[in-house]
PDB file of N, CA and C in Angstrom:
ATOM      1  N   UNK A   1     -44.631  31.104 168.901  1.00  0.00           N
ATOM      2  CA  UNK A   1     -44.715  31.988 167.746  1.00  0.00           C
ATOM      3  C   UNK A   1     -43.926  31.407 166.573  1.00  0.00           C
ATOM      4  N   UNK A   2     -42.686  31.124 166.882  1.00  0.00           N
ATOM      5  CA  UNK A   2     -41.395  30.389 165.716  1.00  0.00           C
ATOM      6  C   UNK A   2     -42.400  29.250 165.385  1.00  0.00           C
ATOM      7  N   UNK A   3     -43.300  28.309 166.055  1.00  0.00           N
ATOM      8  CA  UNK A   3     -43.653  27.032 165.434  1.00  0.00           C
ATOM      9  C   UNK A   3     -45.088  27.438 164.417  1.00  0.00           C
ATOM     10  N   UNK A   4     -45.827  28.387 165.074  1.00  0.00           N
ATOM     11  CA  UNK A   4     -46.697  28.900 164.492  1.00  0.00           C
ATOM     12  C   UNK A   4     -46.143  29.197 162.769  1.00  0.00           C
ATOM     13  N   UNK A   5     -45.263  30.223 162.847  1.00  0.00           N
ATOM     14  CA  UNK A   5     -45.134  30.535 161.661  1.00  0.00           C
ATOM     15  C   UNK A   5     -44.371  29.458 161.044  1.00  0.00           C
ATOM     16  N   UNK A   6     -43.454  28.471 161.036  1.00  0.00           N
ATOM     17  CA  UNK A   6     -43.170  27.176 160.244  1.00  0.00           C
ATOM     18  C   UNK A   6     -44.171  26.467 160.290  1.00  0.00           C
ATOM     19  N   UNK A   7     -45.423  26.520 160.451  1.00  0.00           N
ATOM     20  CA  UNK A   7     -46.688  25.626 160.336  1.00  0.00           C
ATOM     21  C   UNK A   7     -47.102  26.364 159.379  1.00  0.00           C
ATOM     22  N   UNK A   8     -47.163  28.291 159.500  1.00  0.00           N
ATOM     23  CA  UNK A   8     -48.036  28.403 158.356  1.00  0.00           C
ATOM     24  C   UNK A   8     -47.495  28.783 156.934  1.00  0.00           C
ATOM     25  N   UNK A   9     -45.821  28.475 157.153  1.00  0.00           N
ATOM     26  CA  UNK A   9     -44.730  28.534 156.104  1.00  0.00           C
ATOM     27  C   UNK A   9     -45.062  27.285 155.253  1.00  0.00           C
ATOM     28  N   UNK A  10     -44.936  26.198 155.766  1.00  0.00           N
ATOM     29  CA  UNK A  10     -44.774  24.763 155.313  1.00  0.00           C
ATOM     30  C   UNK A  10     -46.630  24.793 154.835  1.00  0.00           C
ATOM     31  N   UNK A  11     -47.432  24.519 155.312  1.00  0.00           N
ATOM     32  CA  UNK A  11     -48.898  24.940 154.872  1.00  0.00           C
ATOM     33  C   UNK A  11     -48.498  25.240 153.307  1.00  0.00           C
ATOM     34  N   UNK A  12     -48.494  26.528 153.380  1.00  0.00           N
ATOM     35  CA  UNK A  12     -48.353  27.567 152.357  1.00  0.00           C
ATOM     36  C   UNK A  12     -47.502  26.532 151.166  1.00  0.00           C
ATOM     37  N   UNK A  13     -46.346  26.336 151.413  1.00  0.00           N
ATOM     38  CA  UNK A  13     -45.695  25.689 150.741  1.00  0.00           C
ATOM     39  C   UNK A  13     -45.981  24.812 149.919  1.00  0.00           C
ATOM     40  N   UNK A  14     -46.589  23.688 151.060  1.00  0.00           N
ATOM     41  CA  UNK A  14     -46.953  22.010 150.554  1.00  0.00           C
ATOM     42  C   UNK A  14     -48.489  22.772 149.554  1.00  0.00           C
ATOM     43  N   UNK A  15     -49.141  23.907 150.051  1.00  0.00           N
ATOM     44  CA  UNK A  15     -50.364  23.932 148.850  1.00  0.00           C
ATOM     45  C   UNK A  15     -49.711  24.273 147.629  1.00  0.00           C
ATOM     46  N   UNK A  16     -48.386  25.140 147.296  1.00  0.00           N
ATOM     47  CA  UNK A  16     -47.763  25.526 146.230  1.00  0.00           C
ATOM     48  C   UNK A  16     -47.589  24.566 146.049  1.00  0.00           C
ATOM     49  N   UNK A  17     -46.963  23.638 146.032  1.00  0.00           N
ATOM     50  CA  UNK A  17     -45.972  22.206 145.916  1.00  0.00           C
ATOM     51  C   UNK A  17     -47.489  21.338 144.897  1.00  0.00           C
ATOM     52  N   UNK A  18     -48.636  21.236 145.661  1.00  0.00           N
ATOM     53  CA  UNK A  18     -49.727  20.264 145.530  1.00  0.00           C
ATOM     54  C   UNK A  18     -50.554  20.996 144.060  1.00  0.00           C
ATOM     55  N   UNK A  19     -50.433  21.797 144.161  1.00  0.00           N
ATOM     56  CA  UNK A  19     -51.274  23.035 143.142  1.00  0.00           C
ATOM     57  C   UNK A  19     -51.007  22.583 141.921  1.00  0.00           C
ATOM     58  N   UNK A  20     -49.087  22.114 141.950  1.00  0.00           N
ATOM     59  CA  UNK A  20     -48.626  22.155 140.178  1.00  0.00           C
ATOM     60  C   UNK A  20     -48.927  20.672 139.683  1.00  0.00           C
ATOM     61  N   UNK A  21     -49.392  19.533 140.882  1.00  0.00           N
ATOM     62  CA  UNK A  21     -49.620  17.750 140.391  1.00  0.00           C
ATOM     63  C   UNK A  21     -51.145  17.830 140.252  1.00  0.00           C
ATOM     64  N   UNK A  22     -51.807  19.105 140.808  1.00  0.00           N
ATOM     65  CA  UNK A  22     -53.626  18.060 141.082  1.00  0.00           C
ATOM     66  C   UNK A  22     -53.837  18.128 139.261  1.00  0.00           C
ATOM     67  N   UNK A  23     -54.494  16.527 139.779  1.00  0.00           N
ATOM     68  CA  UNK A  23     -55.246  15.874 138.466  1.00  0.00           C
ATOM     69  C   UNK A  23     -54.069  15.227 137.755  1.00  0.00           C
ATOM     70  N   UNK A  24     -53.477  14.960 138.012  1.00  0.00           N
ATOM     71  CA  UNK A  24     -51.752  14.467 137.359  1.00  0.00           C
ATOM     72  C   UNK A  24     -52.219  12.528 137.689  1.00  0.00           C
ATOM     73  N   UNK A  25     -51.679  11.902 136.687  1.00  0.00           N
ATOM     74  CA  UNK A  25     -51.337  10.292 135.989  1.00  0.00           C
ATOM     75  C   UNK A  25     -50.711  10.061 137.055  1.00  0.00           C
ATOM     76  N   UNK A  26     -50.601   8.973 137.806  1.00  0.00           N
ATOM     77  CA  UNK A  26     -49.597   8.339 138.950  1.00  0.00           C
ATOM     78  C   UNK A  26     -47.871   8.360 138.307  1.00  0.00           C
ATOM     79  N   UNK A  27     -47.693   7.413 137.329  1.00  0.00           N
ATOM     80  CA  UNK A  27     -46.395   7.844 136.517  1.00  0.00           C
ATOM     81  C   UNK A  27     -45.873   9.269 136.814  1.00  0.00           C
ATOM     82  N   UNK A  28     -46.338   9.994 136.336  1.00  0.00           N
ATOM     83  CA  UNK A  28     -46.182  11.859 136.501  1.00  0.00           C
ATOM     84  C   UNK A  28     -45.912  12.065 137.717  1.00  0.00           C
ATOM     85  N   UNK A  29     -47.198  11.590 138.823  1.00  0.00           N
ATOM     86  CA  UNK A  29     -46.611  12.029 139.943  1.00  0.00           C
ATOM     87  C   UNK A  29     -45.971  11.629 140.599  1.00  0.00           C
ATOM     88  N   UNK A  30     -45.088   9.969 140.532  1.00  0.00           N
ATOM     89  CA  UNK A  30     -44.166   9.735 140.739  1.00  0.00           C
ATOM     90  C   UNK A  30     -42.813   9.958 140.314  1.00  0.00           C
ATOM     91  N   UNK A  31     -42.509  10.029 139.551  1.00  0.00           N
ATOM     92  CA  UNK A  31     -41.512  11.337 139.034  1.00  0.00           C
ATOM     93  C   UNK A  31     -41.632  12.440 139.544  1.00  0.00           C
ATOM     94  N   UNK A  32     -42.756  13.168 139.848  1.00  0.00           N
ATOM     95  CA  UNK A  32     -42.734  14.725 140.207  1.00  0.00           C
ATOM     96  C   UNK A  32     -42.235  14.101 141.986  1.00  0.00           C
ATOM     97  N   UNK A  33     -42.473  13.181 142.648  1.00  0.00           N
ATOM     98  CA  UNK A  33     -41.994  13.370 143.807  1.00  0.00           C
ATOM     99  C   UNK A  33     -40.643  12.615 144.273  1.00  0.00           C
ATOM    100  N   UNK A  34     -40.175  12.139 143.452  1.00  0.00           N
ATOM    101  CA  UNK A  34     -38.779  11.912 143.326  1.00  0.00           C
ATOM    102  C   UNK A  34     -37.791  12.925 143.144  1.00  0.00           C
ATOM    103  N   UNK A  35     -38.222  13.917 142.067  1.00  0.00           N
ATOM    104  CA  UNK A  35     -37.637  14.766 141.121  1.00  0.00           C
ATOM    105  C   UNK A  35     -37.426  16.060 142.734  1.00  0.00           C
ATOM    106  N   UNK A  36     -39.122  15.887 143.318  1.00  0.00           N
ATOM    107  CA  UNK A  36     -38.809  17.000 144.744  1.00  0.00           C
ATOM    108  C   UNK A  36     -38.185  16.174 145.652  1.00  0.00           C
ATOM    109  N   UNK A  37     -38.220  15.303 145.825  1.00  0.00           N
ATOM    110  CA  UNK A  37     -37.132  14.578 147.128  1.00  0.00           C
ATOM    111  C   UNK A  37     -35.801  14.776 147.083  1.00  0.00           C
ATOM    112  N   UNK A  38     -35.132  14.767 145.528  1.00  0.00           N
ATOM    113  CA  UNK A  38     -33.992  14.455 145.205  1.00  0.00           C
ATOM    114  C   UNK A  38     -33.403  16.165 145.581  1.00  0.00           C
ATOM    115  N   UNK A  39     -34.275  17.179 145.045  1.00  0.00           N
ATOM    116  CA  UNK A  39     -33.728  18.540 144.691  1.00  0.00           C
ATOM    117  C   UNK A  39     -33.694  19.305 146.217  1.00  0.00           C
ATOM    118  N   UNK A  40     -34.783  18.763 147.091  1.00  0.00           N
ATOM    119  CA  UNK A  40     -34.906  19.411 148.400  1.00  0.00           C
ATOM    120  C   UNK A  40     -33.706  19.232 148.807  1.00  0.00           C
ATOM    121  N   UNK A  41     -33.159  17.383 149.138  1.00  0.00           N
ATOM    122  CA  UNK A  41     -32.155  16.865 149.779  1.00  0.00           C
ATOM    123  C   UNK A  41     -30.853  17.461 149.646  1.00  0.00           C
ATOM    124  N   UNK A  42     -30.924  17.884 148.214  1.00  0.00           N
ATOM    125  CA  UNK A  42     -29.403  18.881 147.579  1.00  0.00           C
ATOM    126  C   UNK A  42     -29.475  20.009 147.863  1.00  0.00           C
ATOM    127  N   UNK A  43     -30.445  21.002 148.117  1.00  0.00           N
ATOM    128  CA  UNK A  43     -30.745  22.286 148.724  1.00  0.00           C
ATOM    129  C   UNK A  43     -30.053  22.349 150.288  1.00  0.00           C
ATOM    130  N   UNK A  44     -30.952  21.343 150.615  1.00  0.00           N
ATOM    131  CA  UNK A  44     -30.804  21.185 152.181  1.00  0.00           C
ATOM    132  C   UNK A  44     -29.447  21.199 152.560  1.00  0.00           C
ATOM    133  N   UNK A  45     -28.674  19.865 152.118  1.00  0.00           N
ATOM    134  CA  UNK A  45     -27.063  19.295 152.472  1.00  0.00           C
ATOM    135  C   UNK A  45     -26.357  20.797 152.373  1.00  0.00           C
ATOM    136  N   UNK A  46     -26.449  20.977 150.858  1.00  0.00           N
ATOM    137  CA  UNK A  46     -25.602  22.187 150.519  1.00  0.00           C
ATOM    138  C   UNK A  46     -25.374  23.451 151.211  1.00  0.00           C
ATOM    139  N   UNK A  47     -26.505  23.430 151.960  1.00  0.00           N
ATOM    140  CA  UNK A  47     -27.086  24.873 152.949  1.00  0.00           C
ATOM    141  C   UNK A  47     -26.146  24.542 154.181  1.00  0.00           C
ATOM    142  N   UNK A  48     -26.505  22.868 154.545  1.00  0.00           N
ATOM    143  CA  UNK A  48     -25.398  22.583 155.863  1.00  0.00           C
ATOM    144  C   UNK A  48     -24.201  23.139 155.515  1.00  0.00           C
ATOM    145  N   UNK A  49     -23.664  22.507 154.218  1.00  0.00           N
ATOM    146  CA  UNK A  49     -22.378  22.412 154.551  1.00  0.00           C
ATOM    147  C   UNK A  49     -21.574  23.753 154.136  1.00  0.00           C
ATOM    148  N   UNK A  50     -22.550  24.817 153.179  1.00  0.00           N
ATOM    149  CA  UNK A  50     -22.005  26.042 153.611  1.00  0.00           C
ATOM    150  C   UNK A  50     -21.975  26.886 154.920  1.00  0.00           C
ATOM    151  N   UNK A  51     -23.351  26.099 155.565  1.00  0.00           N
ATOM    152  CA  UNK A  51     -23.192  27.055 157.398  1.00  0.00           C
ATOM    153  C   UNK A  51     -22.047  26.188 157.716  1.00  0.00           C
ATOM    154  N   UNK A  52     -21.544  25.272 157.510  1.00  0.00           N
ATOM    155  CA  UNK A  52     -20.894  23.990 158.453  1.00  0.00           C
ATOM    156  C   UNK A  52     -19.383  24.793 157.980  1.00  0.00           C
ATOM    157  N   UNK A  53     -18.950  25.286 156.614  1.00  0.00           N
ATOM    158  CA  UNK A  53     -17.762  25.934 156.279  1.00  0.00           C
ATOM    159  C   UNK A  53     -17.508  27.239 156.734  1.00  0.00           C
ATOM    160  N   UNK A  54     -18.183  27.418 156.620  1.00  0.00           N
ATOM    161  CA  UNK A  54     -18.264  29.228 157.032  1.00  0.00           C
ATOM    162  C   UNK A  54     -18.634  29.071 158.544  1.00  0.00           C
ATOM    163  N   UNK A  55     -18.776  28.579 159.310  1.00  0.00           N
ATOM    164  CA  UNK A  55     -18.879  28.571 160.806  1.00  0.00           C
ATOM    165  C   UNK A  55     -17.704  28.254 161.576  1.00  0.00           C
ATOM    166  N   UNK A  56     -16.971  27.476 160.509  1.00  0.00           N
ATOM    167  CA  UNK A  56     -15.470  26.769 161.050  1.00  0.00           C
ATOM    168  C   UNK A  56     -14.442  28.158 160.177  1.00  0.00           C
ATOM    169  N   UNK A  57     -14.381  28.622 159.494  1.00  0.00           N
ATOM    170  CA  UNK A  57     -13.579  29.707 159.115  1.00  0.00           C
ATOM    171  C   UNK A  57     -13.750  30.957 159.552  1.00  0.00           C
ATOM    172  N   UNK A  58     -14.931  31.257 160.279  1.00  0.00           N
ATOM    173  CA  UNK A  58     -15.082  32.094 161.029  1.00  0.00           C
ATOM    174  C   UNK A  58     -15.830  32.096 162.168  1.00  0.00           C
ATOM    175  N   UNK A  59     -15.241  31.694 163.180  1.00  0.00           N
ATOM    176  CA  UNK A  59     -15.920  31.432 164.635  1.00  0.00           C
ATOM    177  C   UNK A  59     -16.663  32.531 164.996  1.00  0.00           C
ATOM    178  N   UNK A  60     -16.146  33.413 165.013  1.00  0.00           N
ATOM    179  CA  UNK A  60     -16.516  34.824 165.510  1.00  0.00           C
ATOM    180  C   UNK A  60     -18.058  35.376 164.915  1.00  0.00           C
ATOM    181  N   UNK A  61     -18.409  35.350 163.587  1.00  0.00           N
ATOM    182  CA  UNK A  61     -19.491  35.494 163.137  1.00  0.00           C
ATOM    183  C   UNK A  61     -20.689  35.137 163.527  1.00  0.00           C
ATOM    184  N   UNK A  62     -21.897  35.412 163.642  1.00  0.00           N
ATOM    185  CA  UNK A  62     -23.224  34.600 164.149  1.00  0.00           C
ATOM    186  C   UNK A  62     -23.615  34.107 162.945  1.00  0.00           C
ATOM    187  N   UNK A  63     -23.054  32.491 162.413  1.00  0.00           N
ATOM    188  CA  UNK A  63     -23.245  31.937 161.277  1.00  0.00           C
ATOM    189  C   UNK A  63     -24.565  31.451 161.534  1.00  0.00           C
ATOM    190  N   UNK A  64     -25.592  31.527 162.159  1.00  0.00           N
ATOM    191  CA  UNK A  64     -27.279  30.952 162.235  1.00  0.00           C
ATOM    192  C   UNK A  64     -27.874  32.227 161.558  1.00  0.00           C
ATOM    193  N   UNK A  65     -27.337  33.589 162.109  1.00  0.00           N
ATOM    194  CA  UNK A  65     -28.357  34.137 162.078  1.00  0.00           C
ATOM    195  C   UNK A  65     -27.869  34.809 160.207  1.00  0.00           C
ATOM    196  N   UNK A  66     -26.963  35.020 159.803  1.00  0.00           N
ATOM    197  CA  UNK A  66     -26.706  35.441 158.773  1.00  0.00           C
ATOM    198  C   UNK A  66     -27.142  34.042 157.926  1.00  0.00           C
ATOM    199  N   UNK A  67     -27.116  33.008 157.982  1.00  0.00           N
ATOM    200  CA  UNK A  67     -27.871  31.882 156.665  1.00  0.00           C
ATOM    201  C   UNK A  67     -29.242  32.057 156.986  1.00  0.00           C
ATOM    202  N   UNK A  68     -29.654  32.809 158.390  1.00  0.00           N
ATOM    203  CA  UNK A  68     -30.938  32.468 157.982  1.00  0.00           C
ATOM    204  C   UNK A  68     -31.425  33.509 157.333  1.00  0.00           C
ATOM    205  N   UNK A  69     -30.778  34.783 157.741  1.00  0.00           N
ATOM    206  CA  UNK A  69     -30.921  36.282 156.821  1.00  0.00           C
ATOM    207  C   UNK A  69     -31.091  35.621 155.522  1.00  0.00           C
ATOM    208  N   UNK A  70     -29.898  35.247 155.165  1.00  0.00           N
ATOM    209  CA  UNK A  70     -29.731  35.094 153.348  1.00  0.00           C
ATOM    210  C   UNK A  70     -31.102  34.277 152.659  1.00  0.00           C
ATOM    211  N   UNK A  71     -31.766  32.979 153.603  1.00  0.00           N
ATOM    212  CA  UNK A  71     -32.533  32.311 153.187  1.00  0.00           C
ATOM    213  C   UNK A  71     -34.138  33.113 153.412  1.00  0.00           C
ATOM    214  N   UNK A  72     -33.996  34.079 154.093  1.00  0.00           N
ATOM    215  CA  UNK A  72     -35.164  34.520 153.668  1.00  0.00           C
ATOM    216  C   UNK A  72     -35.388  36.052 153.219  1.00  0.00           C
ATOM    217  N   UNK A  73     -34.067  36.540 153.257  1.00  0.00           N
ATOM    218  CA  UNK A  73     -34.308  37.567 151.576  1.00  0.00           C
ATOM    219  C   UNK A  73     -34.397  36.281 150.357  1.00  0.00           C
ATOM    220  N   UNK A  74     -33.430  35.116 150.050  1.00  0.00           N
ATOM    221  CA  UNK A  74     -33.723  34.780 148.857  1.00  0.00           C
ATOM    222  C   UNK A  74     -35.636  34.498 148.618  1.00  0.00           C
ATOM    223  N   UNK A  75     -36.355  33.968 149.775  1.00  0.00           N
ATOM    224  CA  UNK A  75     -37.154  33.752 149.897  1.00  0.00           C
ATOM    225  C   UNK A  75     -38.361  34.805 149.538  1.00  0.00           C
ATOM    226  N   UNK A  76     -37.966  36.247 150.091  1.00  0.00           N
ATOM    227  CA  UNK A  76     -38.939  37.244 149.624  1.00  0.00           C
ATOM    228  C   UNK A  76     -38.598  37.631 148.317  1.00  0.00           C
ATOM    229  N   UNK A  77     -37.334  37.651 147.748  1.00  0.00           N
ATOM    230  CA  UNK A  77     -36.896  37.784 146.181  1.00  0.00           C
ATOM    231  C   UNK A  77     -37.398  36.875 145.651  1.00  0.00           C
ATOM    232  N   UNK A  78     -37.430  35.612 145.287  1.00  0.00           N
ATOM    233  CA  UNK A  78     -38.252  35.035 144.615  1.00  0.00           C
ATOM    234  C   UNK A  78     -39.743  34.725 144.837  1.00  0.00           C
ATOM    235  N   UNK A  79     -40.462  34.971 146.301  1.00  0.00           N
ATOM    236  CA  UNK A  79     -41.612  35.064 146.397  1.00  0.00           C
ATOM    237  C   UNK A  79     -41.952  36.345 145.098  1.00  0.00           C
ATOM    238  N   UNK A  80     -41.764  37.197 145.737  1.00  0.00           N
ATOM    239  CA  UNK A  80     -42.160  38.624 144.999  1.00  0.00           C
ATOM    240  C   UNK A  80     -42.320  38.768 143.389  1.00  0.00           C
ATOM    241  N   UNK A  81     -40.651  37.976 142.977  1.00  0.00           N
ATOM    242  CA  UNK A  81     -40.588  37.346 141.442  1.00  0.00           C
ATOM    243  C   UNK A  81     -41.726  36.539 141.264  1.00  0.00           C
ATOM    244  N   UNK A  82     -42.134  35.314 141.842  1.00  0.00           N
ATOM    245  CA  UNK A  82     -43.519  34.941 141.235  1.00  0.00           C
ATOM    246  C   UNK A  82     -44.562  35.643 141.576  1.00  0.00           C
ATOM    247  N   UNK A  83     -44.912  36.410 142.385  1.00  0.00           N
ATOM    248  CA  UNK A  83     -45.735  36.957 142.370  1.00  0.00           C
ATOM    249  C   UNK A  83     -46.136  38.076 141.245  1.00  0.00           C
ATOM    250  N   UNK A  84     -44.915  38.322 140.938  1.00  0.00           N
ATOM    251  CA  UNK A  84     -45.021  39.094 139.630  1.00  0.00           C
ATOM    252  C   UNK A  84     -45.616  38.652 138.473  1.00  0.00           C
ATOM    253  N   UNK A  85     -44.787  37.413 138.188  1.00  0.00           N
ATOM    254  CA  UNK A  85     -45.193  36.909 136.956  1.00  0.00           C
ATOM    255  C   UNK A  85     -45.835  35.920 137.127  1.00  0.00           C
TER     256      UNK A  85
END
C-alpha cells in the first residue's frame, strides 16, 4: 500500500514538474533541471538534519512520525493553495 501510494505521489509530481518545461529550448531546460536538482537536494539535507537535531534533543519523541505529519500538512496546504489559484 506505502509503495503504491509513493508511486502515485511521485507520478503525480514528476507530471507537475514536466507540465511547466513541455515545448521548452534545451538551454531553458537545462537550467530548469539544475535549478530542480540543486533546490530538491537543499529541501531534502535540511529536512535530515532537522529530524537528525530534533531526534538527538529529544529521544523520547516519535521524531519519524511528527516530520512526516509536518511534511504532509505542508503538502495539503500548499496543494490546496494551488489549487486555488
Amino acid at each position: 500500500l506505502v509503495a503504491g501510494l509513493f508511486f502515485a505521489s511521485g507520478a503525480l509530481h514528476g507530471y507537475a514538474l514536466a507540465e511547466a518545461i513541455v515545448g521548452a529550448e534545451r538551454t531553458p531546460l537545462y537550467a530548469y533541471f539544475v535549478g530542480l536538482t540543486v533546490i530538491q537536494c537543499a529541501i531534502a539535507l535540511a529536512a535530515w538534519k532537522a529530524a537528525t537535531r530534533l531526534a538527538a534533543s529529544r529521544p523520547q519523541l516519535p521524531v519519524q512520525r511528527l516530520v512526516g505529519g509536518a511534511v504532509g500538512a505542508a503538502g495539503i496546504i500548499f496543494g490546496g493553495l494551488a489549487a486555488l489559484g
